[in-house]
Protein backbone atom coordinates (compact mmCIF):
# COMPACT_ATOMS: atom_id res chain seq x y z
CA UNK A 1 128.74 51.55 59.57
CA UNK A 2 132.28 50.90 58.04
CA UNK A 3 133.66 52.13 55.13
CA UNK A 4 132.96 49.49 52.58
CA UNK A 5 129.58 49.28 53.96
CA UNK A 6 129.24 53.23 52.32
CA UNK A 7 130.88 51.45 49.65
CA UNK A 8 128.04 49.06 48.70
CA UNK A 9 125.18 51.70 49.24
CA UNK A 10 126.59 53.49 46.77
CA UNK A 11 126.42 50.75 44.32
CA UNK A 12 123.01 50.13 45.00
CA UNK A 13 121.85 53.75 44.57
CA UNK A 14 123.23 53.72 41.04
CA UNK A 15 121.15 50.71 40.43
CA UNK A 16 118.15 52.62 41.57
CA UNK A 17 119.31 55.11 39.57
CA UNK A 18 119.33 52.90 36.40
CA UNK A 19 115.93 51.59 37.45
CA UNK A 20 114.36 54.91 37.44
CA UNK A 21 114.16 55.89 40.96
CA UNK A 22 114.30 59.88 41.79
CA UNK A 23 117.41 61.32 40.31
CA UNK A 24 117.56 64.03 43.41
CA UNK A 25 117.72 61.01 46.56
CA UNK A 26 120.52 59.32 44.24
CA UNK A 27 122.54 62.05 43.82
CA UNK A 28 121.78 63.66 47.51
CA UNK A 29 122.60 59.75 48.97
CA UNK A 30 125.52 59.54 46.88
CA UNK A 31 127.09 62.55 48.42
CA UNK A 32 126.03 61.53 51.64
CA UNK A 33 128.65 58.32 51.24
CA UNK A 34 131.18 60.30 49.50
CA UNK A 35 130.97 62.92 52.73
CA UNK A 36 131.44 60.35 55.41
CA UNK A 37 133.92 58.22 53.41
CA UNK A 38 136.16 61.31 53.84
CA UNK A 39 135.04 61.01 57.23
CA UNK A 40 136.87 58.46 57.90
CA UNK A 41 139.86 59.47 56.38
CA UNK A 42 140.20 62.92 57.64
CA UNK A 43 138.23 63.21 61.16
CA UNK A 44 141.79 63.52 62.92
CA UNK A 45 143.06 65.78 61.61
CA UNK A 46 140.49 67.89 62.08
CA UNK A 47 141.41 70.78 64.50
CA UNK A 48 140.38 74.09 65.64
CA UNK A 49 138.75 76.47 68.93
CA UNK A 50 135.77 74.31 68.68
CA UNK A 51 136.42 70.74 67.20
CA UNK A 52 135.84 68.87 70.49
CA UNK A 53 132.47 70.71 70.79
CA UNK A 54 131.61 70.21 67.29
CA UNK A 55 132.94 67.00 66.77
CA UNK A 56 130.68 65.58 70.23
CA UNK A 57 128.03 67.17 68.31
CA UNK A 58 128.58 65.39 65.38
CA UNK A 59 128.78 62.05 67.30
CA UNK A 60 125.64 62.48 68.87
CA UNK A 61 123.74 63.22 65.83
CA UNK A 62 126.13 60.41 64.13
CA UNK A 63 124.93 57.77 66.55
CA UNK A 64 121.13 58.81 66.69
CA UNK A 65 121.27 57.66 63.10
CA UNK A 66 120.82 53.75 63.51
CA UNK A 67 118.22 53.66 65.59
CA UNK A 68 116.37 56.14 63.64
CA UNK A 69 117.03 54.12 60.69
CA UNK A 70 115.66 51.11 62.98
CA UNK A 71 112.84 52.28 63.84
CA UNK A 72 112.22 53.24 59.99
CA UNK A 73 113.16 49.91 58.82
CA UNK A 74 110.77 48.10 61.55
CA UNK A 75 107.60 50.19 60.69
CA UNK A 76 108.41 50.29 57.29
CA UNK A 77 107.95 46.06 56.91
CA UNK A 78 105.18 46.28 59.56
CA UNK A 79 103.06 48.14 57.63
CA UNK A 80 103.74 46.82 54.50
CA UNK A 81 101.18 43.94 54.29
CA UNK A 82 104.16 41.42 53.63
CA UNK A 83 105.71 39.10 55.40
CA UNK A 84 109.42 39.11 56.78
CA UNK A 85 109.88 36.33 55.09
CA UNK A 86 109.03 37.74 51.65
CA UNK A 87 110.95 41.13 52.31
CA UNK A 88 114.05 39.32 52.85
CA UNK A 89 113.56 37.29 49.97
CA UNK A 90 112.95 40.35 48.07
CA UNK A 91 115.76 42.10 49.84
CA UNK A 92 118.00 39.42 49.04
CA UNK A 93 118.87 39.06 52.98
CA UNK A 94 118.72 36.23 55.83
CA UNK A 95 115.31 36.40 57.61
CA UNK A 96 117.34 36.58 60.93
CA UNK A 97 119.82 39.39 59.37
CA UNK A 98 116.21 41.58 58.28
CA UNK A 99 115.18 40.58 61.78
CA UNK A 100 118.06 41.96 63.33
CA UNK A 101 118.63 45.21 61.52
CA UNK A 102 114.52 46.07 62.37
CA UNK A 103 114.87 45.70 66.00
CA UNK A 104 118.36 47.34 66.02
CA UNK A 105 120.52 44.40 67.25
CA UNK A 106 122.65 45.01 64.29
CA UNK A 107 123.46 48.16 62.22
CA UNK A 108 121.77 47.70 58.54
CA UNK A 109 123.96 49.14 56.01
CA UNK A 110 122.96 51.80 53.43
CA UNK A 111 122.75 49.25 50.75
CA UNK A 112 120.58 46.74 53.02
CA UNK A 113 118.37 49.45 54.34
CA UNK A 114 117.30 50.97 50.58
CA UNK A 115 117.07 47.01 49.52
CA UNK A 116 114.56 46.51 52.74
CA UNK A 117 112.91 49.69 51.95
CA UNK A 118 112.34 49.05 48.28
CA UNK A 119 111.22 45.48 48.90
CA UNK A 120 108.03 47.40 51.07
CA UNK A 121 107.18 48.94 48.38
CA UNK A 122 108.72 52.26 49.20
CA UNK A 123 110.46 54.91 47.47
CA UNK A 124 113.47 53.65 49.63
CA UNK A 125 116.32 56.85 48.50
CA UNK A 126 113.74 59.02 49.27
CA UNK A 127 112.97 57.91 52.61
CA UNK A 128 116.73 57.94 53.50
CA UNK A 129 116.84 61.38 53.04
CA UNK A 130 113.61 62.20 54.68
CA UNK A 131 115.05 59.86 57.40
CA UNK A 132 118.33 62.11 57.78
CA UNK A 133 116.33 65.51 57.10
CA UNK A 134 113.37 65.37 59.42
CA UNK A 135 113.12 62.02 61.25
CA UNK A 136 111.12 58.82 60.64
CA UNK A 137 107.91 59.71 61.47
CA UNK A 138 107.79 62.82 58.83
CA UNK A 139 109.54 59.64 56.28
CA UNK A 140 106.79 57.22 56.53
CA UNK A 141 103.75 59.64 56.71
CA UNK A 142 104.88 61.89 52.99
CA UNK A 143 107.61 60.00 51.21
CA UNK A 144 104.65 58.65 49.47
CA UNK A 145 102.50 61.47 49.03
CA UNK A 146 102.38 64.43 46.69
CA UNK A 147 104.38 66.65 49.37
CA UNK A 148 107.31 63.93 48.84
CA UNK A 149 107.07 64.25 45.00
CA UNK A 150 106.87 67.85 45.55
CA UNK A 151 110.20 68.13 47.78
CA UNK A 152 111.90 65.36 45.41
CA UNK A 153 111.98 68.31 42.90
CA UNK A 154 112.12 70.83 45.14
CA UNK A 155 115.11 70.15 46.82
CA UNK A 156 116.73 69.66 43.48
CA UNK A 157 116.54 72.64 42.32
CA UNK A 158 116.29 75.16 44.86
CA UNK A 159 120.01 75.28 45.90
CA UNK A 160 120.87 76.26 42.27
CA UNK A 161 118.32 78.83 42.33
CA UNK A 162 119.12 80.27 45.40
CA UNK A 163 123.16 80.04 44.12
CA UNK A 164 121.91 81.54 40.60
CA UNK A 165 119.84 84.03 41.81
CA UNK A 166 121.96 85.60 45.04
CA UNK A 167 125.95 84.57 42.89
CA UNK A 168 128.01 86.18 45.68
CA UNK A 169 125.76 87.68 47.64
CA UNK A 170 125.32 83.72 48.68
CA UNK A 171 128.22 84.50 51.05
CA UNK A 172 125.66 86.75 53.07
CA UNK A 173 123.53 84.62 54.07
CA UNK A 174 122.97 83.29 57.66
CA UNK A 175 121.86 79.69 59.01
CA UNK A 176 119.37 81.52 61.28
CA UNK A 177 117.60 82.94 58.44
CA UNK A 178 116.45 79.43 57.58
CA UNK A 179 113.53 78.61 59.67
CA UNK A 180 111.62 82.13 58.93
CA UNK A 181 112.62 81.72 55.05
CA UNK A 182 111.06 78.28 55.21
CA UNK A 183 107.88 79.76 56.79
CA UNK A 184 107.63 82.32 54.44
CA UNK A 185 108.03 79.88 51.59
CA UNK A 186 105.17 77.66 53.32
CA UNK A 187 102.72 80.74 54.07
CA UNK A 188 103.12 82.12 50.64
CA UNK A 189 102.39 78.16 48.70
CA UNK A 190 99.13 77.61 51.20
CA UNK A 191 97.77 81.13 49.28
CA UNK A 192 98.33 80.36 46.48
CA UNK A 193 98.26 76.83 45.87
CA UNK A 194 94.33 76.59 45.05
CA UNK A 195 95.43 79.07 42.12
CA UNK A 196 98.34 77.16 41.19
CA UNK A 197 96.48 74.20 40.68
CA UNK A 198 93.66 75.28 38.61
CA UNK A 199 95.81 76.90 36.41
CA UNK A 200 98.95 74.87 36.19
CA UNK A 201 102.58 75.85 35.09
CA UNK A 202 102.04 78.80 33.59
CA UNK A 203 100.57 80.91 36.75
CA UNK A 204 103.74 79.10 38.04
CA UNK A 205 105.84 80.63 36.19
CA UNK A 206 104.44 83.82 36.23
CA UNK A 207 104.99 83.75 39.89
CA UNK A 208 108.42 83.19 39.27
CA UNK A 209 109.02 86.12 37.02
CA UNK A 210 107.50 88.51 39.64
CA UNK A 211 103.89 88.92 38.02
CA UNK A 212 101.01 89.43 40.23
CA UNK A 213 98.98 86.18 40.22
């Protein structure tokens, strides 16, 4: 995927934008292109103990991308109930091109992929960063489902709360700590998300503030 590829995704995410897709995928997707357009500017002179480990990392992960997207794009129209022919239309894309970036002949860029996505009826930023987060398979079975509106905001605001709530203690904090936080997070929701349903925001908020529930 080449620069001005990047270029052209980000266009069409401030379209969605303006067409009232989620405001967290837009702005998560837009910093996505904005990282890797740097990418390409600076990757050589990056330099260090570890840059040939990291950066072989970073390829491998890098280059995992397009067929993940593939396979995303390919299930995605599948499933659908449309035909190709009406995606591309949709899409505003060749039948062969949509053909193509499904079966991962060719590399779709970000601004075809959300257009293919969008034109199945998906909430196509949203899937992108599903996509890039967790894989395809955990993209097509929530991005439409009340966990993906739930992460949508979720994932908007918890980095400022975390940031808000720890100011420099931030600096403490340690990737490996991740996975039990997230458990944590998910054991303490499945008690009390019977509760939080019957009785709404305000138990929510009450949570929040450290009352017992």
């Amino acid at each position: 995927m080449a620069p001005h590829d990047l270029r052209g995704g980000a266009q069409r995410l401030r379209n969605l934008a303006q067409s009232g897709d989620s405001r967290l995928t837009m702005e998560f997707l837009y910093v996505l292109c904005l990282f890797f357009l740097l990418s390409y500017r600076g990757t050589s002179r990056v330099a260090g103990p570890h840059s040939l480990q990291n950066e072989s990392i970073m390829n491998a992960e890098t280059n995992a991308i397009p067929i993940k997207l593939a396979r995303l794009l390919k299930s995605s129209v599948e499933g659908c109930g449309r035909s190709q022919s009406e995606i591309a239309r949709r899409a505003g894309l060749k039948r062969d091109r949509l053909r193509r970036s499904m079966s991962g002949e060719r590399e779709a860029t970000l601004s075809e992929a959300l257009a293919i996505l969008q034109a199945c009826g998906n909430p196509s930023a949203r899937m992108l960063v599903f996509l890039l987060l967790t894989g395809e398979e955990f993209a097509l079975t929530y991005a439409r489902s009340g966990l993906g509106d739930f992460l949508d905001e979720f994932l908007r605001l918890v980095p400022l709360e975390i940031a808000e709530s720890l100011a420099s203690d931030s600096e403490e904090l340690r990737p490996r700590w991740a996975r039990g936080t997230a458990k944590l997070l998910a054991r303490t929701l499945h008690h009390h998300v019977a509760e939080l349903s019957r009785r709404g925001d305000a138990i929510g908020e009450q949570f929040i503030a450290g009352s017992r529930i």
